[in-house]
N, C-alpha and C. Protein backbone atom coordinates (compact mmCIF):
# COMPACT_ATOMS: atom_id res chain seq x y z
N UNK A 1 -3.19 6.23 -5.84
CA UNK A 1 -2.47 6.35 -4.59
C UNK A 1 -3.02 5.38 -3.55
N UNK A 2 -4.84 4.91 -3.37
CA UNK A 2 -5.02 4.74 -2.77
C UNK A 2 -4.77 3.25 -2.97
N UNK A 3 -4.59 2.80 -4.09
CA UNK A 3 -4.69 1.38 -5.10
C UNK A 3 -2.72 0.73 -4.31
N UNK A 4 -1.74 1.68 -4.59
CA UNK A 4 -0.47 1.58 -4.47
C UNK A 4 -0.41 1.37 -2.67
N UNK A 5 -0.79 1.94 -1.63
CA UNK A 5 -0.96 2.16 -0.12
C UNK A 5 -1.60 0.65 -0.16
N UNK A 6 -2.99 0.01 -0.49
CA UNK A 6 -3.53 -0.72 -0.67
C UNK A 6 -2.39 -2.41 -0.44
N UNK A 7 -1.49 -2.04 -1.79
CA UNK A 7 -1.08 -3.10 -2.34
C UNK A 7 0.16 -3.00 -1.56
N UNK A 8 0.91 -2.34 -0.48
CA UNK A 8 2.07 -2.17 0.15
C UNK A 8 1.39 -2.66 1.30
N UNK A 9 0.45 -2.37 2.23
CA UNK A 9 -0.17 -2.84 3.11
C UNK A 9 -0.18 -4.45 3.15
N UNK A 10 -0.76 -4.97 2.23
CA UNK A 10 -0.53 -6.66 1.31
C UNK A 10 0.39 -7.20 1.57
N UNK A 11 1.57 -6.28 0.78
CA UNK A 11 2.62 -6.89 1.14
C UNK A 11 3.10 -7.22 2.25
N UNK A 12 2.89 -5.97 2.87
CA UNK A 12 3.55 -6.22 4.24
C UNK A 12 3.11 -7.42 5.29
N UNK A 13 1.69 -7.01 4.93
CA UNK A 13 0.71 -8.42 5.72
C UNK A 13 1.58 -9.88 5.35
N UNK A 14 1.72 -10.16 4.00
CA UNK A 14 2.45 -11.21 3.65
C UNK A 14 3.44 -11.63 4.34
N UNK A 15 4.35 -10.20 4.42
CA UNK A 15 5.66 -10.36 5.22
C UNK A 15 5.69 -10.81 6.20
N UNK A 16 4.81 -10.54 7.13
CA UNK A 16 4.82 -10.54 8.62
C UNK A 16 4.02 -11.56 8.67
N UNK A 17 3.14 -12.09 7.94
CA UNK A 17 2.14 -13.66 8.07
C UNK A 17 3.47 -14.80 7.60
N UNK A 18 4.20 -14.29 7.13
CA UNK A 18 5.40 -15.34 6.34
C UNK A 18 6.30 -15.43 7.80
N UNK A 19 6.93 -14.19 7.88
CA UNK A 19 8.11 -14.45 8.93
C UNK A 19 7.26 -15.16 10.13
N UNK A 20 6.01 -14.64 10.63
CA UNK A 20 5.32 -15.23 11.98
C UNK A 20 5.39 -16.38 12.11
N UNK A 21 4.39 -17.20 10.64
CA UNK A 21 4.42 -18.68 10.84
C UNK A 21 5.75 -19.17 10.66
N UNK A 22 6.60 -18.93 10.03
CA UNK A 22 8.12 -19.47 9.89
C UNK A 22 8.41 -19.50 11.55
N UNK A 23 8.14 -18.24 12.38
CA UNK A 23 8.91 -18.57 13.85
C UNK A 23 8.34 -20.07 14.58
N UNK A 24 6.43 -19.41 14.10
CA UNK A 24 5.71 -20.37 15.31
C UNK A 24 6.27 -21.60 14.56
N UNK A 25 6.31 -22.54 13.45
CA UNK A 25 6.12 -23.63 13.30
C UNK A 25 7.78 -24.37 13.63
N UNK A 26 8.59 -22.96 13.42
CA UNK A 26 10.16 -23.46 13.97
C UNK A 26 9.98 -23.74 15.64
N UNK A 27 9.59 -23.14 16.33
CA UNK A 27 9.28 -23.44 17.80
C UNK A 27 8.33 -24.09 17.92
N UNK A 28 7.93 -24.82 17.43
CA UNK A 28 7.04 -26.06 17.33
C UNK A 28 7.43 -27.43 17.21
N UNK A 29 8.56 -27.28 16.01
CA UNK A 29 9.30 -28.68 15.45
C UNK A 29 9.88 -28.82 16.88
N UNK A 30 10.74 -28.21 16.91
CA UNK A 30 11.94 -27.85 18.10
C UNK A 30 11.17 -28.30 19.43
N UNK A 31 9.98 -28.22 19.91
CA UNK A 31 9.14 -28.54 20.94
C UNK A 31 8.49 -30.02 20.81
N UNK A 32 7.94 -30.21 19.58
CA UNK A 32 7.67 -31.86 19.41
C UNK A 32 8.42 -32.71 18.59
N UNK A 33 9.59 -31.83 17.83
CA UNK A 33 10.32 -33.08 17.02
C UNK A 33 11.59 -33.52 17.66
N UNK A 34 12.59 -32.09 18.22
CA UNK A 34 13.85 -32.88 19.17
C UNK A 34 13.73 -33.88 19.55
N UNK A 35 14.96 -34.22 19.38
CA UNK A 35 15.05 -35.86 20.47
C UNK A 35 14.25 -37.06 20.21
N UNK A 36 13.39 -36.54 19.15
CA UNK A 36 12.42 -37.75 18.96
C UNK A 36 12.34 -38.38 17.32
N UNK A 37 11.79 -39.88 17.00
CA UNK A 37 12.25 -40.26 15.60
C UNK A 37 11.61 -39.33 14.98
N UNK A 38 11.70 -40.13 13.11
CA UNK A 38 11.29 -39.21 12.39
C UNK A 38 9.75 -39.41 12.12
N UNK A 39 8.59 -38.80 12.24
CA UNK A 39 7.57 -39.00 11.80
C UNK A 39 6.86 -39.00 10.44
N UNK A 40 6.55 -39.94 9.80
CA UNK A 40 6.31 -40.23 8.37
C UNK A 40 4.76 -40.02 7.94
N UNK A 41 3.97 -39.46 6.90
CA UNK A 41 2.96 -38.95 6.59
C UNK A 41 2.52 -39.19 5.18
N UNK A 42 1.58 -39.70 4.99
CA UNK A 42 0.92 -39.60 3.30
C UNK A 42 1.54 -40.80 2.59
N UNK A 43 2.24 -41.55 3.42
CA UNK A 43 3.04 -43.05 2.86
C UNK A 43 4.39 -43.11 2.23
N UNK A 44 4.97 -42.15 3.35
CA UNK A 44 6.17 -41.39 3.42
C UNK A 44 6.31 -40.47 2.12
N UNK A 45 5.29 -40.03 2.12
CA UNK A 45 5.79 -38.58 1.07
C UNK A 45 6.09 -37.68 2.00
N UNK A 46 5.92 -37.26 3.20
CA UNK A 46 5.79 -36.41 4.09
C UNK A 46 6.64 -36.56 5.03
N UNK A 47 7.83 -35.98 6.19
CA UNK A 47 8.27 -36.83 6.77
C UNK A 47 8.60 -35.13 8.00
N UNK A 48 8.72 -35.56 9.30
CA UNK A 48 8.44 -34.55 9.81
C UNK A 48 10.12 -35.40 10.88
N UNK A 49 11.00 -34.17 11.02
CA UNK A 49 12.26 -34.71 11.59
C UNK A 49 12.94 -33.42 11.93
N UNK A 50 13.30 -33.57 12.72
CA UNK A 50 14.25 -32.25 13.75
C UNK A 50 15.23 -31.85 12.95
N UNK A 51 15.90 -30.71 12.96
CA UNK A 51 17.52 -30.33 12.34
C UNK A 51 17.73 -29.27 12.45
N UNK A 52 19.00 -29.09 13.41
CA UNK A 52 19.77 -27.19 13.22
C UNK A 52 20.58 -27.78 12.22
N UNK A 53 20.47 -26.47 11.55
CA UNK A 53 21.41 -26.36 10.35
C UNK A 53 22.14 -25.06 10.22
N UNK A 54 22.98 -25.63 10.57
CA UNK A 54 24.36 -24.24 10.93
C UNK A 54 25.12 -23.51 9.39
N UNK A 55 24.53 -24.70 8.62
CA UNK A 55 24.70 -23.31 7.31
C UNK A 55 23.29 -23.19 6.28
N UNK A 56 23.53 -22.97 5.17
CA UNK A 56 22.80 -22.29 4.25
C UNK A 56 22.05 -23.40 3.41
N UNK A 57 21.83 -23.22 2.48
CA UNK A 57 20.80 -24.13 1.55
C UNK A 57 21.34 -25.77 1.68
N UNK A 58 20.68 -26.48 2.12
CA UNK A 58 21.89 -28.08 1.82
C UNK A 58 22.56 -27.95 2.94
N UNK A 59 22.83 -27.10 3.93
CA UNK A 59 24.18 -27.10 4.75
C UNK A 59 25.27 -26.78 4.23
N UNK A 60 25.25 -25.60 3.31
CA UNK A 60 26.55 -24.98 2.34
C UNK A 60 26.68 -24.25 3.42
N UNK A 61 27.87 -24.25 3.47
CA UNK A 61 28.96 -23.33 4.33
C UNK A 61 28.94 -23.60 6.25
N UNK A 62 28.17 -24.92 6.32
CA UNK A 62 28.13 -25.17 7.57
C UNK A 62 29.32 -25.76 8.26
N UNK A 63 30.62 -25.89 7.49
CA UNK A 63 31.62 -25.90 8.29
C UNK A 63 32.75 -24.68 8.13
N UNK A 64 32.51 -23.37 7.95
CA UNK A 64 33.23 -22.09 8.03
C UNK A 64 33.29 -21.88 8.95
N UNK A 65 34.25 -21.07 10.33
CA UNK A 65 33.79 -20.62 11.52
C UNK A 65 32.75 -19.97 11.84
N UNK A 66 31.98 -20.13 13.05
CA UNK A 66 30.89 -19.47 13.28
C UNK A 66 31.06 -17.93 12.93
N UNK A 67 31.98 -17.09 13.41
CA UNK A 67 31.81 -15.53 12.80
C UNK A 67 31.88 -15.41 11.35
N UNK A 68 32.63 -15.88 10.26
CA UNK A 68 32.71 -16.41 9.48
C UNK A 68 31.52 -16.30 8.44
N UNK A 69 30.62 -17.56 8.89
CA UNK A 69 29.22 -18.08 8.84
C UNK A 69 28.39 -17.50 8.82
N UNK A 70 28.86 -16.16 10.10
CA UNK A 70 27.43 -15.41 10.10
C UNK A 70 27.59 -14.05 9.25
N UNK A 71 28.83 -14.03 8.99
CA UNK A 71 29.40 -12.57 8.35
C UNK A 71 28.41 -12.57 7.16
N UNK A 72 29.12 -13.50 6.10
CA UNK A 72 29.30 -14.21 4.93
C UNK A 72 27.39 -14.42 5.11
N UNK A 73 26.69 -15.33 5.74
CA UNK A 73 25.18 -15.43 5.78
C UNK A 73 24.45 -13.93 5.93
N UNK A 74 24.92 -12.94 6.65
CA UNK A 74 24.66 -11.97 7.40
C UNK A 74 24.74 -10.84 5.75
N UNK A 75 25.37 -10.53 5.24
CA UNK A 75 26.21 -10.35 4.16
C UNK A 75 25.51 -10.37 2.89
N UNK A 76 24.91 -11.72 2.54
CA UNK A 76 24.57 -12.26 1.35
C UNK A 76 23.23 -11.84 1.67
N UNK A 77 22.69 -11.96 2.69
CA UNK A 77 20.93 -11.42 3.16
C UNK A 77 21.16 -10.39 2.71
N UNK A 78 21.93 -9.20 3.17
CA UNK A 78 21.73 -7.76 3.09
C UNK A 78 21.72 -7.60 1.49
N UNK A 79 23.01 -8.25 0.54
CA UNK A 79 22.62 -7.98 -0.88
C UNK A 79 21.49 -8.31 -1.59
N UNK A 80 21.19 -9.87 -1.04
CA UNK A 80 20.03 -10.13 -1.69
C UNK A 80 18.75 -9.27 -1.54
N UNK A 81 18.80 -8.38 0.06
CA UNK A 81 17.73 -7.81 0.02
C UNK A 81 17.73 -6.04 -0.52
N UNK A 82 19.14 -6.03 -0.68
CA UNK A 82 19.11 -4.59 -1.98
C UNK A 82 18.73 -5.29 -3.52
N UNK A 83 19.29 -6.39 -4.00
CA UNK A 83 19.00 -6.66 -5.29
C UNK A 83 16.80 -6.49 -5.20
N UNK A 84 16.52 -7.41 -4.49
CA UNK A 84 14.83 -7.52 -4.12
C UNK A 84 14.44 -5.88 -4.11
N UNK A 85 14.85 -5.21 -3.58
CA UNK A 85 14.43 -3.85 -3.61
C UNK A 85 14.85 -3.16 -4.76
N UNK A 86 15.90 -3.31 -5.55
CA UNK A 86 15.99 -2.85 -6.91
C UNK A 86 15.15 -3.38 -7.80
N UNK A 87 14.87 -4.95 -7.95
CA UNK A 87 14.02 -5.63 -8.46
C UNK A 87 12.27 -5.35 -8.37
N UNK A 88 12.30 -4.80 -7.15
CA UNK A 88 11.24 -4.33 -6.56
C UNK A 88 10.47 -3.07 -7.47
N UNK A 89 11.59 -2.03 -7.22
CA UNK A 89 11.44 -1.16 -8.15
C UNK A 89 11.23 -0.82 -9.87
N UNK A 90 11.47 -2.13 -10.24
CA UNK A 90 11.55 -2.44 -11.96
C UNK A 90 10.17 -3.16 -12.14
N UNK A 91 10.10 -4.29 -11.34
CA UNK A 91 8.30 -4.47 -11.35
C UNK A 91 7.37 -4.14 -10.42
N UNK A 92 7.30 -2.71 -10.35
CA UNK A 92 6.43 -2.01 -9.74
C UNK A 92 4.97 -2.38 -10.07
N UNK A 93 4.87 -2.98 -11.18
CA UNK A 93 3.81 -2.49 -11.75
C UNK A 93 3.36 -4.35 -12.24
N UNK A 94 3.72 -4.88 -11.39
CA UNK A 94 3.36 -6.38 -11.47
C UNK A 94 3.62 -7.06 -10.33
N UNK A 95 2.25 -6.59 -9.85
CA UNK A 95 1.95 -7.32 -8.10
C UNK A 95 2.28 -8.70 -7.86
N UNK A 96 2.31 -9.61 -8.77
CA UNK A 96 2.44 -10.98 -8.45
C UNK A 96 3.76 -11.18 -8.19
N UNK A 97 4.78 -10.18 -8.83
CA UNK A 97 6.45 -10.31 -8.87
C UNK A 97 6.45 -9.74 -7.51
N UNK A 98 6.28 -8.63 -6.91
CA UNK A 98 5.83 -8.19 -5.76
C UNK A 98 5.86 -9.21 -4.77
N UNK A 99 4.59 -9.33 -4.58
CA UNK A 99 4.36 -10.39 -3.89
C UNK A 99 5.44 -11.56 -3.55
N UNK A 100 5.72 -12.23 -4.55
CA UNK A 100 7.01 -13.18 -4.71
C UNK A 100 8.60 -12.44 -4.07
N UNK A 101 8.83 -11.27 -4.37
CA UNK A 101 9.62 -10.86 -4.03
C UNK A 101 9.83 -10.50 -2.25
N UNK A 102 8.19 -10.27 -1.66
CA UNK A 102 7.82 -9.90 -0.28
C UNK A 102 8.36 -11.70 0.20
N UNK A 103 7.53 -12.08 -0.36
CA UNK A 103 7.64 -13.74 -0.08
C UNK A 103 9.36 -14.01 0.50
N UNK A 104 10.23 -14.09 -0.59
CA UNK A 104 11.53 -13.95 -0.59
C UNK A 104 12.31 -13.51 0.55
N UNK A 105 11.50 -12.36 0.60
CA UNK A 105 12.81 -11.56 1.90
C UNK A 105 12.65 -11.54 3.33
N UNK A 106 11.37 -11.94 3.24
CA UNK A 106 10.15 -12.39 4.85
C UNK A 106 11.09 -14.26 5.45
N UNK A 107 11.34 -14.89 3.55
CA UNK A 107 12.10 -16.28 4.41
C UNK A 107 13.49 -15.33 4.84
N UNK A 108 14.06 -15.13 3.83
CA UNK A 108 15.40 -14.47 4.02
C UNK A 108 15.73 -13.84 5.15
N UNK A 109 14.79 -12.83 5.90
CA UNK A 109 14.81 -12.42 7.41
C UNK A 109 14.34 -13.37 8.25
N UNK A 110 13.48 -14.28 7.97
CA UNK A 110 13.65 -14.86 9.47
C UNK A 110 14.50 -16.05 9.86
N UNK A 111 15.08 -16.41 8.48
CA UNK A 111 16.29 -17.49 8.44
C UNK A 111 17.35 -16.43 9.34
N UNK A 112 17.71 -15.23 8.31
CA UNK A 112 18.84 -14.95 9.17
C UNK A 112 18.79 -14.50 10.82
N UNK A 113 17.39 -14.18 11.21
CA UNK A 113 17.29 -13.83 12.40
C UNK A 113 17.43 -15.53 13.28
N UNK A 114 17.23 -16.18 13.18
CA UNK A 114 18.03 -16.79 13.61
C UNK A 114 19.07 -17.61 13.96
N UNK A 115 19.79 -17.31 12.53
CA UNK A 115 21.49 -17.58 12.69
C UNK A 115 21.92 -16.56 13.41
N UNK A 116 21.48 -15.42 13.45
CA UNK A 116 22.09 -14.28 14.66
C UNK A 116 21.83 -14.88 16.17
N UNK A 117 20.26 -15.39 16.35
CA UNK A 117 20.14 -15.39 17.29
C UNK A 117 20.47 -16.80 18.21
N UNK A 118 20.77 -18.08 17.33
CA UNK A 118 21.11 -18.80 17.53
C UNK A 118 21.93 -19.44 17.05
N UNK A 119 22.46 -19.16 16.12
CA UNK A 119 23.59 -19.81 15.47
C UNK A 119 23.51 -21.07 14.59
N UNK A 120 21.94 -21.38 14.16
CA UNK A 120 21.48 -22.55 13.32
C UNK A 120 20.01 -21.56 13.19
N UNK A 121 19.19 -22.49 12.18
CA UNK A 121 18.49 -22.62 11.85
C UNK A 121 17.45 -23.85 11.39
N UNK A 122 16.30 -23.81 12.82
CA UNK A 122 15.97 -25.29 12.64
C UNK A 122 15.32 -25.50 11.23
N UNK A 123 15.03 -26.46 11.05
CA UNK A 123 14.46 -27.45 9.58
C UNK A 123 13.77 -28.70 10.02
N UNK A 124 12.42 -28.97 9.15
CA UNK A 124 12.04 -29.96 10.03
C UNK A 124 11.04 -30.68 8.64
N UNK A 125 11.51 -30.19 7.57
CA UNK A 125 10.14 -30.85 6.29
C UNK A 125 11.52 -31.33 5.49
N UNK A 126 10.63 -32.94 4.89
CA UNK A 126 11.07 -33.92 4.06
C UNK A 126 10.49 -34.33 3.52
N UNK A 127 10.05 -33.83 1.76
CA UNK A 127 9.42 -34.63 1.35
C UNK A 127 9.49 -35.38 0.46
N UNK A 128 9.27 -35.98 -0.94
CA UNK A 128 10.03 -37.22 -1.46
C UNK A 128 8.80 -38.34 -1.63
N UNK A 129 9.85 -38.97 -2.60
CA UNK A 129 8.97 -40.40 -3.25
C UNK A 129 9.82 -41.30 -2.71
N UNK A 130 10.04 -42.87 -2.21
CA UNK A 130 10.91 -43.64 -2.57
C UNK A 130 12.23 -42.93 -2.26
N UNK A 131 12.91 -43.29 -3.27
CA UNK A 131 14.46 -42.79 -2.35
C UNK A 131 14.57 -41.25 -2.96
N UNK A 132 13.82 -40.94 -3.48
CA UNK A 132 13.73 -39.27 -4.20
C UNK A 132 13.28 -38.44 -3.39
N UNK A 133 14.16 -37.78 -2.31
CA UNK A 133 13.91 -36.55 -1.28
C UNK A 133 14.64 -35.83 -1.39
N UNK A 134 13.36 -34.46 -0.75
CA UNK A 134 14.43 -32.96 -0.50
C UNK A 134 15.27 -33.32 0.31
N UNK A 135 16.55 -32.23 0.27
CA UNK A 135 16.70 -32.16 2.03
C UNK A 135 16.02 -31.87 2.92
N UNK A 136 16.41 -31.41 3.71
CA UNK A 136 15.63 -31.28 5.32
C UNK A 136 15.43 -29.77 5.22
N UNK A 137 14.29 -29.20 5.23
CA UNK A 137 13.70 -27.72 5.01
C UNK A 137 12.67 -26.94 5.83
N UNK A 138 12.26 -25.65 6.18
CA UNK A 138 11.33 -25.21 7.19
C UNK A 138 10.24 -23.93 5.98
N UNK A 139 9.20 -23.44 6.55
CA UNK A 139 8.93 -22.69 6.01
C UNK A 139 9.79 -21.46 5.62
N UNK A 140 10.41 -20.65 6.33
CA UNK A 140 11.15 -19.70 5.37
C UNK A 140 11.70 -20.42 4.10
N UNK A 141 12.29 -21.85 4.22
CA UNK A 141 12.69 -21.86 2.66
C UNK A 141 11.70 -22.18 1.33
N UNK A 142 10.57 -22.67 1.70
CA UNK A 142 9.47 -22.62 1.15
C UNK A 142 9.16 -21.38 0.52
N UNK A 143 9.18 -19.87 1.35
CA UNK A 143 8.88 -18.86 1.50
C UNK A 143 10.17 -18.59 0.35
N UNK A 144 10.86 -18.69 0.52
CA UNK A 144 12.12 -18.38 -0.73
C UNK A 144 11.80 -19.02 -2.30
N UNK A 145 11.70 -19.92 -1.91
CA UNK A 145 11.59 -20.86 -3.10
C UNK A 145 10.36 -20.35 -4.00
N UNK A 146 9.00 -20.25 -3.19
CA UNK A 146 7.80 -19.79 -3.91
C UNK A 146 8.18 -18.44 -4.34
N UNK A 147 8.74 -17.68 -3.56
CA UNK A 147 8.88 -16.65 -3.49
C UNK A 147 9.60 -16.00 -5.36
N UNK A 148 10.57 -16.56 -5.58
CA UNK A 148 11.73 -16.69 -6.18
C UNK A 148 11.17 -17.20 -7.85
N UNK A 149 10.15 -18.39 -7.66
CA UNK A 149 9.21 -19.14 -8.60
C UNK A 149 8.21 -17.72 -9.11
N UNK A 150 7.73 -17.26 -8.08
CA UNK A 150 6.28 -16.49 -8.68
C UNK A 150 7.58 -14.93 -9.51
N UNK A 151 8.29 -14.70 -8.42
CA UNK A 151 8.93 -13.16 -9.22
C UNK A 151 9.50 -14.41 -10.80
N UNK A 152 9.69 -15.17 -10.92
CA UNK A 152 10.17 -15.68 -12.41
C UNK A 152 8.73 -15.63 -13.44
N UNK A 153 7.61 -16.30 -12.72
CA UNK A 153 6.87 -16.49 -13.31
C UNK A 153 6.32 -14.84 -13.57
N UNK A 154 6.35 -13.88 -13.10
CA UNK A 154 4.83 -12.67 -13.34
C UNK A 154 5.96 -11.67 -14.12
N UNK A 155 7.54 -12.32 -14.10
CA UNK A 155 8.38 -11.30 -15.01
C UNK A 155 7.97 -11.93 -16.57
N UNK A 156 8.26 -13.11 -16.66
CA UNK A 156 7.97 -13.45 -18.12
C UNK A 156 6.62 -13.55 -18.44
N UNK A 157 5.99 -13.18 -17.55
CA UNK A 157 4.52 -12.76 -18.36
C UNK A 157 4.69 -11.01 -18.70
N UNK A 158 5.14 -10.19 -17.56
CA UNK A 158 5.32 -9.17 -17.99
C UNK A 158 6.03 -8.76 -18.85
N UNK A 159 7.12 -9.39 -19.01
CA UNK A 159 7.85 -9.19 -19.87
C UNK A 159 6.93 -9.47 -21.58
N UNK A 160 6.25 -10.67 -21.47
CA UNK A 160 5.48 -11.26 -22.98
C UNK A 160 4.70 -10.01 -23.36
N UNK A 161 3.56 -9.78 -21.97
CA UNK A 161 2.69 -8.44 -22.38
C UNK A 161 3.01 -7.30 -23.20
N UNK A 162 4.39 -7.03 -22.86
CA UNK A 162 5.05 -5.68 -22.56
C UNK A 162 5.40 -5.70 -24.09
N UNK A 163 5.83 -6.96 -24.74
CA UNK A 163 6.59 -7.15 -26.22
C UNK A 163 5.45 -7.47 -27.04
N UNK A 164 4.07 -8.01 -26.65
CA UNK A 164 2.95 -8.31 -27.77
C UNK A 164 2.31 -7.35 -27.86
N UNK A 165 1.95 -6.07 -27.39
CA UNK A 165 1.60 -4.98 -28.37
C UNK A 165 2.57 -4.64 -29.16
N UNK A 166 3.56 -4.54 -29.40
CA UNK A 166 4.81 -3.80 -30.31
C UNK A 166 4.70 -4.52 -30.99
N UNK A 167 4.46 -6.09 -30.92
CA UNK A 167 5.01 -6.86 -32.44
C UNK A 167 3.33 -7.09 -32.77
N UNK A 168 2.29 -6.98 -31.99
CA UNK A 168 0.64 -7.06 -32.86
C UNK A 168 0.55 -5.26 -33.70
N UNK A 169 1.12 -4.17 -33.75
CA UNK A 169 1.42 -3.81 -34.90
C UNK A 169 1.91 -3.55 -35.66
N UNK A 170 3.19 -4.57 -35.62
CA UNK A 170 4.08 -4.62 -37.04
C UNK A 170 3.18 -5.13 -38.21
């Protein structure tokens, strides 16, 4: 009990260390990158550049009407964050999927908190080789992405565990 309280506490810390820095470093770009060029880092692997982005991954769905936009964005958060909580519940018992999954819904809320609250969502990371770059991205999507990576990765380990005692005594 005290092990399970323990490991929800964690999470939550995660959550709230995820959504926090996602705000501060969005009100940060927004304070030193607006209006100003793009700043380049590590010999342009790195590239630091302003952007509201009024829709979703890439700018999918950034030309739907704004109510629209936010329904439909507003919408897809709430399922994704029942699927994460069903998912939640199936690997109970594999903290790293956990974790990944906290990861997930910490970007997922503070992206959508501010398409509610502003109607974009700034972005301000580019990174890339040569002409091989992301798009334009902030920590919550980081926070998704890792997020999304680790629940893949600690299922197919759980999943391997779960099937190599049954077949070590056939």
């Amino acid at each position: 009990m005290i092990v399970r309280l323990g490991l929800r506490a964690a999470l939550l810390v995660a959550m709230a260390g995820t959504i926090g820095c996602d705000r501060v470093t969005k009100r940060l770009a927004a304070a030193a990158l607006d209006g100003r060029p793009v700043r380049s880092f590590l010999g342009d692997a790195l590239r630091l550049e302003y952007a509201e982005n009024t829709g979703a991954f890439l700018g999918l769905g950034a030309d739907l009407p704004p109510r629209v936009r936010l329904t439909v964005f507003a919408l897809a958060t709430l399922v994704g964050l029942a699927v994460i909580t069903g998912l939640g519940r199936r690997l109970r018992h594999a903290p790293p999927a956990l974790f990944g999954l906290a990861l997930f819904a910490a970007g997922s809320l503070s992206n959508l908190a501010d398409r509610v609250a502003y109607g974009s969502v700034v972005d301000f990371l580019n990174v890339g080789v040569g002409p091989l770059r992301t798009g334009i991205f902030n920590v919550a999507d980081v926070a998704i992405f890792a997020g999304a990576a680790l629940v893949v990765a600690a299922s197919g380990r759980s999943d391997r565990a779960t099937s190599q005692p049954a077949a070590a005594q056939d």
